[in-house]
Protein backbone atom coordinates (compact mmCIF):
# COMPACT_ATOMS: atom_id res chain seq x y z
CA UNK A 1 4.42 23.11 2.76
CA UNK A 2 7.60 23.35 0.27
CA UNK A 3 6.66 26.12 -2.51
CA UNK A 4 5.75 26.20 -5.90
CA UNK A 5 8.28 24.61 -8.59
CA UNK A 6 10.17 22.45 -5.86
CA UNK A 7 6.57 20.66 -4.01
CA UNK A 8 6.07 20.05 -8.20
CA UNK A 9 9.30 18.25 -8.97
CA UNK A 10 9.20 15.90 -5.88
CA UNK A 11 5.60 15.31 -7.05
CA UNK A 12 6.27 14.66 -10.28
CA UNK A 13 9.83 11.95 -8.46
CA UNK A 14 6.91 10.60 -5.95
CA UNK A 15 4.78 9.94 -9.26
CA UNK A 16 7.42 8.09 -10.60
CA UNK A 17 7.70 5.40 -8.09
CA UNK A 18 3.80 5.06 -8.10
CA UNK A 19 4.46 4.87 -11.64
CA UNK A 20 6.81 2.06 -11.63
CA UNK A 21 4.91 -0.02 -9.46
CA UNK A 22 1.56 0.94 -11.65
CA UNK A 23 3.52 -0.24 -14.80
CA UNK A 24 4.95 -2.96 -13.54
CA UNK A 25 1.61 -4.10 -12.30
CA UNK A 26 -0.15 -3.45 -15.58
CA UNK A 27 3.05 -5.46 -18.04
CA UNK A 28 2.94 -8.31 -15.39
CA UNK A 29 -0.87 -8.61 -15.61
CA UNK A 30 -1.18 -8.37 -19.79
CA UNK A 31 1.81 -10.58 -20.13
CA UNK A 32 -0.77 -12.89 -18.65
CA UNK A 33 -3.18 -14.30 -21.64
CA UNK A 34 -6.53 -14.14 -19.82
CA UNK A 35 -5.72 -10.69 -19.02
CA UNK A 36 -3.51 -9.67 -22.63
CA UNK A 37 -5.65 -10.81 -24.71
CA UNK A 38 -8.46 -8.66 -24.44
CA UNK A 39 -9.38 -5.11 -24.23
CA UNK A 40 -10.89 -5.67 -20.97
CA UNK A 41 -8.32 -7.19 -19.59
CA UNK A 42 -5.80 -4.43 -20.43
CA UNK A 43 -8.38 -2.07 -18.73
CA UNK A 44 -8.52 -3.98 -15.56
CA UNK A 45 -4.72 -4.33 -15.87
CA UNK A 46 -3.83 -0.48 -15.53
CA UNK A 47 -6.77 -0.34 -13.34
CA UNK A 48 -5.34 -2.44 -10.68
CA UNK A 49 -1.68 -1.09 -11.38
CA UNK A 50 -3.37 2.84 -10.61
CA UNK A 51 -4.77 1.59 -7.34
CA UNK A 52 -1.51 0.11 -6.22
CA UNK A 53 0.63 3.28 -7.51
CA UNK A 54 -2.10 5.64 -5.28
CA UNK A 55 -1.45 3.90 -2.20
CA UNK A 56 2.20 4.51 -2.23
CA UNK A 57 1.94 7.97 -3.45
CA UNK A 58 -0.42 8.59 -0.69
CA UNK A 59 2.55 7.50 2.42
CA UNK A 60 5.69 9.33 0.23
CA UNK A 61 3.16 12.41 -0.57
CA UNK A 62 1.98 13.11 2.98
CA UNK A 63 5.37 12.98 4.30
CA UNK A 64 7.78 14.15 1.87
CA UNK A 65 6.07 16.40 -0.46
CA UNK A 66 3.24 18.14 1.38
CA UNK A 67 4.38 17.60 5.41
CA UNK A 68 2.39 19.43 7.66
CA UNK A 69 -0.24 19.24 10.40
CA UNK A 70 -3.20 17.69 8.04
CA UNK A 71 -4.32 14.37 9.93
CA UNK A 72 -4.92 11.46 8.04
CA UNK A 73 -8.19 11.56 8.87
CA UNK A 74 -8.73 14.63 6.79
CA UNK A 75 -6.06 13.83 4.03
CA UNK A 76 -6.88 10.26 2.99
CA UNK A 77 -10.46 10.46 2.40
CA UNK A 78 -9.15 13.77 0.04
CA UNK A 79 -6.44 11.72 -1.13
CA UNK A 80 -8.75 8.49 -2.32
CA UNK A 81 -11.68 11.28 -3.86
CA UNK A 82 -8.09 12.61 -6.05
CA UNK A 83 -6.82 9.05 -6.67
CA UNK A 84 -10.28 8.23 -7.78
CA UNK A 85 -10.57 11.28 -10.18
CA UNK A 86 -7.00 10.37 -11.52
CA UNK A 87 -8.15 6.44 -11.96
CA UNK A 88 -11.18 7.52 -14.19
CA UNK A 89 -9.04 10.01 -15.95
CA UNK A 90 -6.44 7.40 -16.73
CA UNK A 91 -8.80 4.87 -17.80
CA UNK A 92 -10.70 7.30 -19.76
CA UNK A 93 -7.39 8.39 -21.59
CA UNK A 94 -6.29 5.11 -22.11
CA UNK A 95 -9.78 3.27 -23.37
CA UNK A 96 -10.22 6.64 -26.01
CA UNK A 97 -6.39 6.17 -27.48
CA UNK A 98 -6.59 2.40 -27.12
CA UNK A 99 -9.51 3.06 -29.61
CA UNK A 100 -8.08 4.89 -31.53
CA UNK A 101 -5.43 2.32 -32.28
CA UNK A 102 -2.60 3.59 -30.18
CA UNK A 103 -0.41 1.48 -28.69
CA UNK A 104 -1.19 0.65 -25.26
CA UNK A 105 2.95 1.40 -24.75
CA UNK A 106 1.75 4.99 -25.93
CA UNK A 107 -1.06 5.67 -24.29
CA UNK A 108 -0.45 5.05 -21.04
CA UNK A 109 2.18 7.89 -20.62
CA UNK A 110 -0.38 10.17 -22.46
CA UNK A 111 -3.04 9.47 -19.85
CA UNK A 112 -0.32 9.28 -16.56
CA UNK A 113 0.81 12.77 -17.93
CA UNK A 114 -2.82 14.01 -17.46
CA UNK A 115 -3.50 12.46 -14.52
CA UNK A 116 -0.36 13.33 -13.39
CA UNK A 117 -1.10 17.25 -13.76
CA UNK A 118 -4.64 17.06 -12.37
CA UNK A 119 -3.82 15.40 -9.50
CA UNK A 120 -0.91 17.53 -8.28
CA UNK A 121 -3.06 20.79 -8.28
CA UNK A 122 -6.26 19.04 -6.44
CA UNK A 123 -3.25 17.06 -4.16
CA UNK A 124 -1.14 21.13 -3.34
CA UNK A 125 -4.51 23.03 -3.17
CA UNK A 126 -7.11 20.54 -1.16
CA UNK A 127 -5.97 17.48 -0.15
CA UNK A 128 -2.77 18.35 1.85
CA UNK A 129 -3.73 22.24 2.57
């Protein structure tokens, strides 16, 4: 396993393409009016986008950040109870600031930054040890 501040910053670059295609997912879907249009919509939206961004942080995590001799067997079911955490946390985050009358362009970083951090300490410490 690569140590400390390095496994964080190819996290955090792993996180970003999960992010892009999570993004990407969620602006394609609410440029869409059934899904734009309402708040449920926009909550489906980023949920959908979350799920897709997991599943490619999952292959680029178990073999560039955290290599090692974990089988998938062990890893992925770890990996989908983290992804899960991180999917209520992010729709959590973004349903309270979308409440609050932030912009959806705002609150989604807020709530990837917390998932972001929660995830890489479960991912270093359970999942992939």
């Amino acid at each position: 396993m690569i140590a400390g501040m390095q496994s964080l910053f190819l996290y955090a670059g792993v996180g970003v393409i999960g992010t892009a295609i999570h993004y990407t997912t969620l602006l394609t879907l609410v440029s869409l009016p059934t899904w734009g249009d309402s708040r449920q919509g926009v909550l489906w939206a980023t949920t959908i986008g979350a799920v897709l961004g997991a599943g490619a942080n999952y292959a680029l995590n178990q073999r560039c950040v955290f290599p090692g001799a974990h089988r998938h067997r062990q890893a992925l079911p770890r990996f989908a109870v983290v992804a899960g955490l991180g999917l209520i946390i992010n729709a959590a985050a973004v349903a309270a600031l979308t409440s609050l009358h932030v912009p959806l362009l705002l609150a989604q970083p807020g709530a990837t930054a917390l998932a972001l951090g929660c995830g890489y300490t479960l991912n270093r410490f359970w999942t992939f040890s």
